[in-house]
PDB file of N, CA and C in Angstrom:
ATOM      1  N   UNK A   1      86.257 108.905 194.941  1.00  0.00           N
ATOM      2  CA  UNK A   1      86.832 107.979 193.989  1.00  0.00           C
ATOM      3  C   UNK A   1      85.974 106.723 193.935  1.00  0.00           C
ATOM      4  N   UNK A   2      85.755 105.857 192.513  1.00  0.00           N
ATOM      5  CA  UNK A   2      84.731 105.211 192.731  1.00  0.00           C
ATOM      6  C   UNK A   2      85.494 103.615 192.508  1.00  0.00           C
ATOM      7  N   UNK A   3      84.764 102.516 193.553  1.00  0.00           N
ATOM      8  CA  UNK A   3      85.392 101.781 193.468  1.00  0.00           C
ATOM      9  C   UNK A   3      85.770 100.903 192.608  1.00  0.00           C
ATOM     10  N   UNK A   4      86.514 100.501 192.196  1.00  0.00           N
ATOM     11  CA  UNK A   4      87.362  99.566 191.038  1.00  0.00           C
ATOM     12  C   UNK A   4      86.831  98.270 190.839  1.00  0.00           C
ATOM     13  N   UNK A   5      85.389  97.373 190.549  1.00  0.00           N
ATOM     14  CA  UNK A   5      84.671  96.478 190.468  1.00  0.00           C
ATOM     15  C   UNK A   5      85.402  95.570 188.971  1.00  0.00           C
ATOM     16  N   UNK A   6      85.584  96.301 187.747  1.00  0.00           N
ATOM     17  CA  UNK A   6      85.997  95.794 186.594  1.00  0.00           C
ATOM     18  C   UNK A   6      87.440  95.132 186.520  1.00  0.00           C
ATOM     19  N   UNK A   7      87.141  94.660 186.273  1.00  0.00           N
ATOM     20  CA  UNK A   7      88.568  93.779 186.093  1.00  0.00           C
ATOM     21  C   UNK A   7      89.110  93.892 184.692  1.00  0.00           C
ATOM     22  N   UNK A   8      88.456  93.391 183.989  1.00  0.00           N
ATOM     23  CA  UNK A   8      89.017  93.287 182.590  1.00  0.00           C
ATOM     24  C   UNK A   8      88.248  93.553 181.363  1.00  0.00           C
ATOM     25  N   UNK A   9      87.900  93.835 180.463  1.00  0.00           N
ATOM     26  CA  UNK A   9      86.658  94.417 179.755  1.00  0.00           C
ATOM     27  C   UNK A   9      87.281  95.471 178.645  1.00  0.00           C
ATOM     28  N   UNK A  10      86.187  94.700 176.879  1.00  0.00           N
ATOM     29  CA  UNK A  10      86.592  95.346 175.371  1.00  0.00           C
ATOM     30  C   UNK A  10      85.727  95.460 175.083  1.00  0.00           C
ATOM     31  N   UNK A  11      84.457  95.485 175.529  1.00  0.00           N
ATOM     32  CA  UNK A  11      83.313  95.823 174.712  1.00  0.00           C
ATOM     33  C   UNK A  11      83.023  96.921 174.559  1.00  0.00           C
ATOM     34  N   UNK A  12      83.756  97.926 175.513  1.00  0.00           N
ATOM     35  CA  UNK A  12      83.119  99.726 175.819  1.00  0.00           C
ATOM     36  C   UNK A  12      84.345 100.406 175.066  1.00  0.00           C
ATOM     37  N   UNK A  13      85.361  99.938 174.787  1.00  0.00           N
ATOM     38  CA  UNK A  13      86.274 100.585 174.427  1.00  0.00           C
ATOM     39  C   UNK A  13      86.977 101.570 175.447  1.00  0.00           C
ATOM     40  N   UNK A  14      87.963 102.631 175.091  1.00  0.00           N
ATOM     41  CA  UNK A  14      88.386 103.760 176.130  1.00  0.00           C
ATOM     42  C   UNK A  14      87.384 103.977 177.044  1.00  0.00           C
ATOM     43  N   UNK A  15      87.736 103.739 178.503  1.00  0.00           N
ATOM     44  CA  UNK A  15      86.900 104.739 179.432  1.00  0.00           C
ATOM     45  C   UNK A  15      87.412 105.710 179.873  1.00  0.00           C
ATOM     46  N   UNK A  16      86.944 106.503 180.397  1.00  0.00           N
ATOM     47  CA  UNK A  16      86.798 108.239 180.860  1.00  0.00           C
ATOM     48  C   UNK A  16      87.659 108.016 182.162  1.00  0.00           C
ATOM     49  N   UNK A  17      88.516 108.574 182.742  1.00  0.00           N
ATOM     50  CA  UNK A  17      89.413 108.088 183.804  1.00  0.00           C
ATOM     51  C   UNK A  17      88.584 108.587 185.072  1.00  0.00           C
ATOM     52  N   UNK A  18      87.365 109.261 185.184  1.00  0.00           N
ATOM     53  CA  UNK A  18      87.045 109.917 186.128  1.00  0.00           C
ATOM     54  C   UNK A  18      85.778 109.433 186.303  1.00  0.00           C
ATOM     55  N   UNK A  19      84.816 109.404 185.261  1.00  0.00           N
ATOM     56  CA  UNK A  19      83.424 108.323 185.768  1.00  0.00           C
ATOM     57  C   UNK A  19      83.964 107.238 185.622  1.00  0.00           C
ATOM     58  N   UNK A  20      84.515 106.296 184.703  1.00  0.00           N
ATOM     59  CA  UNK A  20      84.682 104.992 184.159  1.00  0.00           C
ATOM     60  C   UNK A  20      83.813 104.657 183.539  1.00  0.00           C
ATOM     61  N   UNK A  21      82.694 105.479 182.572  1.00  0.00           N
ATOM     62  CA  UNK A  21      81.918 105.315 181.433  1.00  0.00           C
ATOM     63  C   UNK A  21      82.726 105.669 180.279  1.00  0.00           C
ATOM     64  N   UNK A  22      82.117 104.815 179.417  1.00  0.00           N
ATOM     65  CA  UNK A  22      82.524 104.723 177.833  1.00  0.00           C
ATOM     66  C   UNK A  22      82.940 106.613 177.229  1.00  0.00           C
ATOM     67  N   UNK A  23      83.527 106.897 176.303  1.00  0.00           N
ATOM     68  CA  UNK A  23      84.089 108.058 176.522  1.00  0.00           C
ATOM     69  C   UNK A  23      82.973 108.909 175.236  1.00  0.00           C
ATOM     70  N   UNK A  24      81.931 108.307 174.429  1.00  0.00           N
ATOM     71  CA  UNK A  24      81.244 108.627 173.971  1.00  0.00           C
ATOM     72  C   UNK A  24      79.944 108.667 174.869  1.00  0.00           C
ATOM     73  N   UNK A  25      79.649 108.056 176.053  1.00  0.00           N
ATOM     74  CA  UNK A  25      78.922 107.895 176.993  1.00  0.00           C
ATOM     75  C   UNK A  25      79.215 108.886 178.373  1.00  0.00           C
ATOM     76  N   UNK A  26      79.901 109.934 177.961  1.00  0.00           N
ATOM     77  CA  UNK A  26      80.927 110.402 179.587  1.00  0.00           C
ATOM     78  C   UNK A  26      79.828 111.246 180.375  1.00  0.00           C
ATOM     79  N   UNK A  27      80.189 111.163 181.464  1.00  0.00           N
ATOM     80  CA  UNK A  27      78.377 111.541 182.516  1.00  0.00           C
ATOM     81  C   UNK A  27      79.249 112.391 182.765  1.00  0.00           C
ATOM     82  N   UNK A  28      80.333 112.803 183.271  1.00  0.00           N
ATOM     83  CA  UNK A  28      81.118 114.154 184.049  1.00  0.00           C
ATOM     84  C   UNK A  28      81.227 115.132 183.237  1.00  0.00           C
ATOM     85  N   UNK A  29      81.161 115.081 181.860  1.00  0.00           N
ATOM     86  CA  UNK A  29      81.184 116.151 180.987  1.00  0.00           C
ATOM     87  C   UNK A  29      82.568 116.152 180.876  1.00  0.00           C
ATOM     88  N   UNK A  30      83.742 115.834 181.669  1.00  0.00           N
ATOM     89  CA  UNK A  30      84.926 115.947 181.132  1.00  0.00           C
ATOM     90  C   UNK A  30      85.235 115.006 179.930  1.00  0.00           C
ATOM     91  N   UNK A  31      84.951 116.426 178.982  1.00  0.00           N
ATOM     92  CA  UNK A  31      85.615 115.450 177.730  1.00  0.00           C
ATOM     93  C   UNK A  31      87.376 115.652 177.115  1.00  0.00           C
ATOM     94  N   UNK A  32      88.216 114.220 177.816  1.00  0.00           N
ATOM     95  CA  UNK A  32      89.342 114.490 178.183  1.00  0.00           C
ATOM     96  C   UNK A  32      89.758 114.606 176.402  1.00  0.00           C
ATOM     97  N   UNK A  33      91.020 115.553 175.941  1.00  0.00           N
ATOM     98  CA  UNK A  33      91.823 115.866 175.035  1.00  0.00           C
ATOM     99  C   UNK A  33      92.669 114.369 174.756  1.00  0.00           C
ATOM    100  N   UNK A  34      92.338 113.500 173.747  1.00  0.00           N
ATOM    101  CA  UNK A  34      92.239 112.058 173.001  1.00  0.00           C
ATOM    102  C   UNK A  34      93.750 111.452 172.875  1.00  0.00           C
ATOM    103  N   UNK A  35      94.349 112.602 172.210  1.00  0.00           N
ATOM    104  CA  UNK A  35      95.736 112.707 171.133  1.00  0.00           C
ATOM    105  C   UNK A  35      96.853 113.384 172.078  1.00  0.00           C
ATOM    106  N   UNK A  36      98.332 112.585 171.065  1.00  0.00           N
ATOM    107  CA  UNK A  36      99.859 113.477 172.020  1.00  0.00           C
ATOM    108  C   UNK A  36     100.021 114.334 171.150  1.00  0.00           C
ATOM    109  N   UNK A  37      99.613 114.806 169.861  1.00  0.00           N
ATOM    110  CA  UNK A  37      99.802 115.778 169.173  1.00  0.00           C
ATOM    111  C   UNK A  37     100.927 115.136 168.110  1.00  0.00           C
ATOM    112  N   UNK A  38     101.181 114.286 168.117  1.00  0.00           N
ATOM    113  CA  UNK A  38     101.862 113.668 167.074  1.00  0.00           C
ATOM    114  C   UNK A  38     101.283 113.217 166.381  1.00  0.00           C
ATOM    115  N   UNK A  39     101.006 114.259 165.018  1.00  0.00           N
ATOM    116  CA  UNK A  39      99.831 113.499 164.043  1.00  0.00           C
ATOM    117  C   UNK A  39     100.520 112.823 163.291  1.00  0.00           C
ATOM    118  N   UNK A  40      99.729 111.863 162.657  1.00  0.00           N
ATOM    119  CA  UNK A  40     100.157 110.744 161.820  1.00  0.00           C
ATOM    120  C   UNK A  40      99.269 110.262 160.260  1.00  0.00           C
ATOM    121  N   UNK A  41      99.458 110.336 159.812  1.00  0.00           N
ATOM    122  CA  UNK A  41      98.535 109.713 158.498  1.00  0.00           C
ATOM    123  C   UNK A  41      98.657 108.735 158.066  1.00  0.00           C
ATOM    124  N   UNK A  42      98.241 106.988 157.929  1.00  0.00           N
ATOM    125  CA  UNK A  42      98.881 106.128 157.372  1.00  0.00           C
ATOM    126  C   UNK A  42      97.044 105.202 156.930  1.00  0.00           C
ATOM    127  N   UNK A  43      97.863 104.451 156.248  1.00  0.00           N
ATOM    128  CA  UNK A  43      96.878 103.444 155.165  1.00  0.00           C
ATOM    129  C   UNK A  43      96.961 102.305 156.233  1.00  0.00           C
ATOM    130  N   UNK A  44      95.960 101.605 156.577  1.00  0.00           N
ATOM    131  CA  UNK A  44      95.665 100.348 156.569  1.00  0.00           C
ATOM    132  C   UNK A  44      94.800  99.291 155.491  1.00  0.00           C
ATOM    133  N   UNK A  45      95.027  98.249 155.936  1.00  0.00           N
ATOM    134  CA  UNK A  45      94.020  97.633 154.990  1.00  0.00           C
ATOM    135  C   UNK A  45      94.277  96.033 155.988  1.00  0.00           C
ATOM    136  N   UNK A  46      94.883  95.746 156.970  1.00  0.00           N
ATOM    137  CA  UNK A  46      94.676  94.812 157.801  1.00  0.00           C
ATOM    138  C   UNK A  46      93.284  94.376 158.340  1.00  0.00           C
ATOM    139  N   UNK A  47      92.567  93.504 158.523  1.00  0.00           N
ATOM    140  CA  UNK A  47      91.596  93.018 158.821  1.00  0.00           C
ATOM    141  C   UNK A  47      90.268  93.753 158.137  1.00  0.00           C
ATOM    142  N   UNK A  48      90.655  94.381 156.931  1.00  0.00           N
ATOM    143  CA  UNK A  48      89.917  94.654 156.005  1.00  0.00           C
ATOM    144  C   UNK A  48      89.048  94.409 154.565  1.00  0.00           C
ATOM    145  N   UNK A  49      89.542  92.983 154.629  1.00  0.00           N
ATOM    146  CA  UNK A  49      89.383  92.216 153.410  1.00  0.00           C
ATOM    147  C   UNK A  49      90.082  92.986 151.980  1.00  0.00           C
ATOM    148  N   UNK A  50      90.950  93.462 152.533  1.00  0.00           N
ATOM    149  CA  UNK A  50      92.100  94.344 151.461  1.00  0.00           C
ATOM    150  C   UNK A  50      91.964  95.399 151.380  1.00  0.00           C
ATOM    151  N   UNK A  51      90.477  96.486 151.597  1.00  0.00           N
ATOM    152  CA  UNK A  51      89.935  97.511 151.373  1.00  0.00           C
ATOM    153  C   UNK A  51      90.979  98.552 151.960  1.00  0.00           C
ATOM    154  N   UNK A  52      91.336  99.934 151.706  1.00  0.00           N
ATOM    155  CA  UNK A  52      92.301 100.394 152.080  1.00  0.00           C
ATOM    156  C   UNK A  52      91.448 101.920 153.154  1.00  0.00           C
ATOM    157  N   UNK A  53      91.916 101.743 154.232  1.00  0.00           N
ATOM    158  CA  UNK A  53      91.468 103.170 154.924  1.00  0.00           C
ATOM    159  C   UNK A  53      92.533 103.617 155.256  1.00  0.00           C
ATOM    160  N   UNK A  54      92.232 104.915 155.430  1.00  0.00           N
ATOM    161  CA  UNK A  54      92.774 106.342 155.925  1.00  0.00           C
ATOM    162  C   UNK A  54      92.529 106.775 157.152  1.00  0.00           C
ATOM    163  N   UNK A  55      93.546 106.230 157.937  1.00  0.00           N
ATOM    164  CA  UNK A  55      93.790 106.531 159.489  1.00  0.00           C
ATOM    165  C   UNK A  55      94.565 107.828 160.122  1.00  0.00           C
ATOM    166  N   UNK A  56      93.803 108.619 160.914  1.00  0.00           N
ATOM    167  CA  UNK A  56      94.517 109.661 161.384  1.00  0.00           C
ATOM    168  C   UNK A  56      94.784 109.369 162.767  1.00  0.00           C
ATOM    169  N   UNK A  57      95.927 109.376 163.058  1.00  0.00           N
ATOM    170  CA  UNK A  57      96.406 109.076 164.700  1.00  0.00           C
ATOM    171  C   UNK A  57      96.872 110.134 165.413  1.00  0.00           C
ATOM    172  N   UNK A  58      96.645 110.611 166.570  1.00  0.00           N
ATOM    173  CA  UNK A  58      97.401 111.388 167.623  1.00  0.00           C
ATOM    174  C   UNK A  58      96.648 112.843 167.386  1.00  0.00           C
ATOM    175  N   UNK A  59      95.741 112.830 167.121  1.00  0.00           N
ATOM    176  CA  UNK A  59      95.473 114.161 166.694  1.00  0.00           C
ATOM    177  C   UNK A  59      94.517 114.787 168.265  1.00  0.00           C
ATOM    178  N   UNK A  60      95.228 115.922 169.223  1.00  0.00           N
ATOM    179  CA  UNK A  60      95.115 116.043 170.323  1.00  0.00           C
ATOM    180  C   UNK A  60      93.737 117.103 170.626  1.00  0.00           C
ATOM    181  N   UNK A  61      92.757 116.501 170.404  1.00  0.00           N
ATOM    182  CA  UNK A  61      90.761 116.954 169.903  1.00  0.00           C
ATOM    183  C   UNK A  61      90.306 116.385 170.891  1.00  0.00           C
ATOM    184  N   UNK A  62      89.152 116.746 171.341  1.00  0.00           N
ATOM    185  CA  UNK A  62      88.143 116.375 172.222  1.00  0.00           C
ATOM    186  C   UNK A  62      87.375 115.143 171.595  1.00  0.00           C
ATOM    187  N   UNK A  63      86.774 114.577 171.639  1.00  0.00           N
ATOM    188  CA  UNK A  63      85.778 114.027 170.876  1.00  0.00           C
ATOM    189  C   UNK A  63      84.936 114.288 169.869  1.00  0.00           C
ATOM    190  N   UNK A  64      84.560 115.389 170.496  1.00  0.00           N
ATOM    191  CA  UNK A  64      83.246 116.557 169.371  1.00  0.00           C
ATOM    192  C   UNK A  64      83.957 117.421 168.526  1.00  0.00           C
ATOM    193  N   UNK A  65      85.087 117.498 169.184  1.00  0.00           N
ATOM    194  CA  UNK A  65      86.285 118.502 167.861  1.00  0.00           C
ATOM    195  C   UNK A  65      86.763 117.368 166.628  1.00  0.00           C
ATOM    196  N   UNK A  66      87.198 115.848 167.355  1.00  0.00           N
ATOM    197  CA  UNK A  66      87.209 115.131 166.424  1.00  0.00           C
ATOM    198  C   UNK A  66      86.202 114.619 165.306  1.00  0.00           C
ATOM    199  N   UNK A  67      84.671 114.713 166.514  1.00  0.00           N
ATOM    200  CA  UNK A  67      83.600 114.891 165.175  1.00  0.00           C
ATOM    201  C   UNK A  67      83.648 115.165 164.029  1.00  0.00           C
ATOM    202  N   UNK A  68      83.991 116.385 164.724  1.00  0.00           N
ATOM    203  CA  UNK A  68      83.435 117.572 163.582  1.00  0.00           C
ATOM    204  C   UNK A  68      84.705 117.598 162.211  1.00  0.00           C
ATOM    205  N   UNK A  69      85.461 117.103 162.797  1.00  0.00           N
ATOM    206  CA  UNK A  69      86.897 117.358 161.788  1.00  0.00           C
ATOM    207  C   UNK A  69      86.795 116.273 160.780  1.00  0.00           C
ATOM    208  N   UNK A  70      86.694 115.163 160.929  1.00  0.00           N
ATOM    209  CA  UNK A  70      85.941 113.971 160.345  1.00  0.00           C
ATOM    210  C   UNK A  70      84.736 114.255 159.760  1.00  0.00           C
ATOM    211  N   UNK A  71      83.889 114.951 160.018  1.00  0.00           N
ATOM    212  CA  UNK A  71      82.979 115.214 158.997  1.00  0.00           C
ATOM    213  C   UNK A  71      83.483 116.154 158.004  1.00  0.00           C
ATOM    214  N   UNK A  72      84.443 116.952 157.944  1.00  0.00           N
ATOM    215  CA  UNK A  72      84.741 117.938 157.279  1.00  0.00           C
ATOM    216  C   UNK A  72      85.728 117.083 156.474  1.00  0.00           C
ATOM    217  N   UNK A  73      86.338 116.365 156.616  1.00  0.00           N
ATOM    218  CA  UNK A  73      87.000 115.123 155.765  1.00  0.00           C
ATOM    219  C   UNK A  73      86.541 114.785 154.898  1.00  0.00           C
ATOM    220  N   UNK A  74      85.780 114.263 155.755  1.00  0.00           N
ATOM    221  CA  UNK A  74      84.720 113.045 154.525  1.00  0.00           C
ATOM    222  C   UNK A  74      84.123 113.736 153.775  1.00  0.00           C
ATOM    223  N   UNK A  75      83.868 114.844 153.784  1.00  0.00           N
ATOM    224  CA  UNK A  75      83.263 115.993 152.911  1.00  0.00           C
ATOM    225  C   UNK A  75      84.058 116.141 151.868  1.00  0.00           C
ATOM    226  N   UNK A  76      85.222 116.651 152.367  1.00  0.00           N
ATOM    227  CA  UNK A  76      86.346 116.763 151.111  1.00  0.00           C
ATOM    228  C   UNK A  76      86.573 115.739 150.314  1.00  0.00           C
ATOM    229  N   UNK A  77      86.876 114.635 150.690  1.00  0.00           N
ATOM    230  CA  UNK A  77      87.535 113.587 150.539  1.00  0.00           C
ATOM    231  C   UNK A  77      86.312 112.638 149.258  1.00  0.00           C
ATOM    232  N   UNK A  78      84.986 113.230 149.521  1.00  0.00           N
ATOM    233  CA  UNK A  78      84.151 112.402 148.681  1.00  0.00           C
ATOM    234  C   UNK A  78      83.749 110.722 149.285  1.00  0.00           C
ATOM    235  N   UNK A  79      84.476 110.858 150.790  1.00  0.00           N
ATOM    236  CA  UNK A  79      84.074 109.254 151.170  1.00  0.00           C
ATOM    237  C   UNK A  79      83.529 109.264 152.276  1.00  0.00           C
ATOM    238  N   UNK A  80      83.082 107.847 153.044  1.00  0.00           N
ATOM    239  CA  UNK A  80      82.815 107.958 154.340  1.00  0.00           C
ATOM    240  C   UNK A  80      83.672 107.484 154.997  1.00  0.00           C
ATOM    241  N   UNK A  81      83.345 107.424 156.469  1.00  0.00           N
ATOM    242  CA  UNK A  81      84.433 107.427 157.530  1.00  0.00           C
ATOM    243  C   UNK A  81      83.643 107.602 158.555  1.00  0.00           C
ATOM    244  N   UNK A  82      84.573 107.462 159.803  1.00  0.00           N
ATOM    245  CA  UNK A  82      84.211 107.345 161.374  1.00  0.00           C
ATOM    246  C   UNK A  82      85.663 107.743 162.133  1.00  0.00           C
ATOM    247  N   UNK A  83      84.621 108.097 163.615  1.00  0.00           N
ATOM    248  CA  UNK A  83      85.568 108.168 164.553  1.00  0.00           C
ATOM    249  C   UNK A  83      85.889 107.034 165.339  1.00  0.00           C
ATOM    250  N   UNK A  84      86.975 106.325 165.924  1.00  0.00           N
ATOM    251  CA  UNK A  84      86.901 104.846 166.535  1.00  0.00           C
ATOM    252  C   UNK A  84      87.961 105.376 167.469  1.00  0.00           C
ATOM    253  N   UNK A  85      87.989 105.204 168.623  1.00  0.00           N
ATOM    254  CA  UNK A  85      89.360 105.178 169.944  1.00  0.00           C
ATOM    255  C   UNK A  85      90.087 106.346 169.481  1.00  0.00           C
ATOM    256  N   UNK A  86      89.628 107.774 169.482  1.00  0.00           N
ATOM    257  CA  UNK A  86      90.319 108.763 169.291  1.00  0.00           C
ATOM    258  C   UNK A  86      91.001 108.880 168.059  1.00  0.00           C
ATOM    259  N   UNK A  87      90.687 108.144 166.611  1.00  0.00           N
ATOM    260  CA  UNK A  87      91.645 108.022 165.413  1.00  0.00           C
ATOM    261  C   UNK A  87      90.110 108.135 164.379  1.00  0.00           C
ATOM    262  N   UNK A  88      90.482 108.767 163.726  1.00  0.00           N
ATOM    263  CA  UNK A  88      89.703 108.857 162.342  1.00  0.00           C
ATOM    264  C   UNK A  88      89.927 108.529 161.438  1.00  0.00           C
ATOM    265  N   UNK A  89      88.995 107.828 160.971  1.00  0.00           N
ATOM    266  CA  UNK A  89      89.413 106.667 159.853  1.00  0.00           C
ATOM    267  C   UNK A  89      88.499 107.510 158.600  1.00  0.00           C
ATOM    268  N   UNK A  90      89.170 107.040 157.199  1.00  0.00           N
ATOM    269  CA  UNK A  90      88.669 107.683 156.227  1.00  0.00           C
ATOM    270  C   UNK A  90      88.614 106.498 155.358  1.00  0.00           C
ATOM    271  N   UNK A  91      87.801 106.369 154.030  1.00  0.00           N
ATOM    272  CA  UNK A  91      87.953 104.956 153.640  1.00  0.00           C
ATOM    273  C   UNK A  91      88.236 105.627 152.393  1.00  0.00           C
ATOM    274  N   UNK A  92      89.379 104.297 151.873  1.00  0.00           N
ATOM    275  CA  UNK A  92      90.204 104.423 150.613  1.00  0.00           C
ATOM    276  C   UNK A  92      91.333 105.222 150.983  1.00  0.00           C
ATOM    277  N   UNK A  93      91.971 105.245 150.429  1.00  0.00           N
ATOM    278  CA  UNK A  93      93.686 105.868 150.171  1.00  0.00           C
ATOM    279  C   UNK A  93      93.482 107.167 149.712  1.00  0.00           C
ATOM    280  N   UNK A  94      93.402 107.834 150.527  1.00  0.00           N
ATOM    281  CA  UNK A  94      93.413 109.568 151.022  1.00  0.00           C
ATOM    282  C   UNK A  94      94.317 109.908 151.387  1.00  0.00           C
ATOM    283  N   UNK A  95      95.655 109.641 151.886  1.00  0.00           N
ATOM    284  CA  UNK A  95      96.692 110.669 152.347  1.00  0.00           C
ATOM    285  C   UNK A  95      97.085 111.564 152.219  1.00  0.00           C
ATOM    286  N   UNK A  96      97.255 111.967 150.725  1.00  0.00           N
ATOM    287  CA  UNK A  96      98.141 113.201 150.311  1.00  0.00           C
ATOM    288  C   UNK A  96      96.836 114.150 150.330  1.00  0.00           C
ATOM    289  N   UNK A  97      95.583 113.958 150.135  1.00  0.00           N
ATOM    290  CA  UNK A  97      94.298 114.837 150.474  1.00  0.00           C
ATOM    291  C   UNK A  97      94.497 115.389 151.609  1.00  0.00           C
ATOM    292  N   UNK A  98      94.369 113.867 153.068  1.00  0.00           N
ATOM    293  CA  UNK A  98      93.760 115.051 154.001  1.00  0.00           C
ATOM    294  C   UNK A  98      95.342 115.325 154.535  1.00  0.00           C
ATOM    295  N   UNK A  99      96.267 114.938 154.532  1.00  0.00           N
ATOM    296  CA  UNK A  99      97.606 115.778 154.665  1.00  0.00           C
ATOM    297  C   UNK A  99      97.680 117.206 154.395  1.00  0.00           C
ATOM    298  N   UNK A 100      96.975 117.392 153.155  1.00  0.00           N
ATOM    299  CA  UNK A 100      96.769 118.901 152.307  1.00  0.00           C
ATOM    300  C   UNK A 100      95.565 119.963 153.781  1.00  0.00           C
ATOM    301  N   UNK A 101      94.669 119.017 153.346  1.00  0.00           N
ATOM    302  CA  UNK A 101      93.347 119.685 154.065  1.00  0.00           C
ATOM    303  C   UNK A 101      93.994 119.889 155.528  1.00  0.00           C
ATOM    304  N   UNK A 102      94.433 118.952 156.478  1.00  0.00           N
ATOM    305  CA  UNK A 102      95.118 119.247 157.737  1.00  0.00           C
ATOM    306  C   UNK A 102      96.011 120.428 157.838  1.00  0.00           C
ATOM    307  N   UNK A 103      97.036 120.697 156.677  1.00  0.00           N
ATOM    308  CA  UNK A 103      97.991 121.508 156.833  1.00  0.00           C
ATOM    309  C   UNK A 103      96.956 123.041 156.350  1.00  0.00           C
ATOM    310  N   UNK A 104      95.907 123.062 155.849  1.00  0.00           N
ATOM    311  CA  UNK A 104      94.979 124.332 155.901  1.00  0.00           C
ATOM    312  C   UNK A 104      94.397 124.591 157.168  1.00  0.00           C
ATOM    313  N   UNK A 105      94.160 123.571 157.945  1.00  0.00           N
ATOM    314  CA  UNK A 105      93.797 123.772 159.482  1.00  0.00           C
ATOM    315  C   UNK A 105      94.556 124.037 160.338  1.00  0.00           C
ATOM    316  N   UNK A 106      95.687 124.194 159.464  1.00  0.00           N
ATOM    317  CA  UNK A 106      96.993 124.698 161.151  1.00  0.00           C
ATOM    318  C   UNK A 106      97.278 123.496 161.916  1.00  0.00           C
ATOM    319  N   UNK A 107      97.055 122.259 161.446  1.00  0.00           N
ATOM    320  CA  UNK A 107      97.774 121.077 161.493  1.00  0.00           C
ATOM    321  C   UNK A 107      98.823 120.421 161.036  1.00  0.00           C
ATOM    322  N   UNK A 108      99.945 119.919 161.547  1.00  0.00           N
ATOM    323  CA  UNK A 108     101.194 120.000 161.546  1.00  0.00           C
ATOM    324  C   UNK A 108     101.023 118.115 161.112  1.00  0.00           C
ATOM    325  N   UNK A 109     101.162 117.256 160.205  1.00  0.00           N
ATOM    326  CA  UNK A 109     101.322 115.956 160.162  1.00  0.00           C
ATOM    327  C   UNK A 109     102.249 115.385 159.387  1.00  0.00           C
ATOM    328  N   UNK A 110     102.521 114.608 159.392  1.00  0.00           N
ATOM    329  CA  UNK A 110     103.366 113.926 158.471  1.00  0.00           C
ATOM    330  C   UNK A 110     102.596 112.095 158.645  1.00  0.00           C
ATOM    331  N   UNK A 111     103.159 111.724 157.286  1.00  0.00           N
ATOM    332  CA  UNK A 111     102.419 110.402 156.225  1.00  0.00           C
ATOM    333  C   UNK A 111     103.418 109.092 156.972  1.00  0.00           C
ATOM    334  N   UNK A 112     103.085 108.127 158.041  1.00  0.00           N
ATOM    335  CA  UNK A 112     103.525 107.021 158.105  1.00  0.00           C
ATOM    336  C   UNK A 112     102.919 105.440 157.627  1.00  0.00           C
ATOM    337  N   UNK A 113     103.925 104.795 157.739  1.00  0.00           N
ATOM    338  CA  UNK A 113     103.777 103.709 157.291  1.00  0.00           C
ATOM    339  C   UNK A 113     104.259 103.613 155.834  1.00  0.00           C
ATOM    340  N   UNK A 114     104.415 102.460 155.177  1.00  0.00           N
ATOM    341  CA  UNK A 114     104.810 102.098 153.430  1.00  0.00           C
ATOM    342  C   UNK A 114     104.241 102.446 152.755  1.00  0.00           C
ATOM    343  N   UNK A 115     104.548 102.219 151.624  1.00  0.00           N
ATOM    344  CA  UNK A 115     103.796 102.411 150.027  1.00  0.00           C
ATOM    345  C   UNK A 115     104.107 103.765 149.847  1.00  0.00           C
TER     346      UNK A 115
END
């Protein structure tokens, strides 16, 4: 077990519970499963200068599964996007899209938040 030096720290984002490297950085190869399986779909546009993205939450993927699923999005979807802290973000107001596209993957979600 390795010793506990960090105290407090946001620059690396999620670490890996077993090296304590960044989880896009993971040296053990355990690439831990992200999500509780409670998927979620909702719009933000907070600290966005109004712009509206397409957030997927809880979705229970590895990292490289989340990759890859996010690229297959943004494919559909006609936009870009990223992966950030286990959530995939899509830009612009996509819901009822990748809601559609998820439920062809044998993904189970439902649409939170307003509007």
């Amino acid at each position: 077990m390795k010793s506990r030096n960090l105290v407090y720290s946001t620059d690396q984002g999620r670490l890996c519970p077993l090296c304590e490297h960044p989880i896009d950085n993971c040296t053990c190869k355990n690439n831990p499963i992200l999500g509780d399986g409670n998927v979620r779909i909702m719009l933000e546009t907070k600290a966005r200068k109004g712009k509206g993205v397409t957030v997927v939450t809880g979705l229970a993927m590895t990292t490289d599964e989340l990759k890859a699923l996010a690229k297959k999005l943004k494919a559909q979807c006609g936009t870009g996007g990223s992966v950030k802290e286990g959530n995939i973000e899509i830009q612009g107001d996509n819901r009822e899209k990748i809601k559609q596209l998820l439920e062809k993957e044998g993904i189970k979600s439902k649409l939170a938040g307003g509007r």
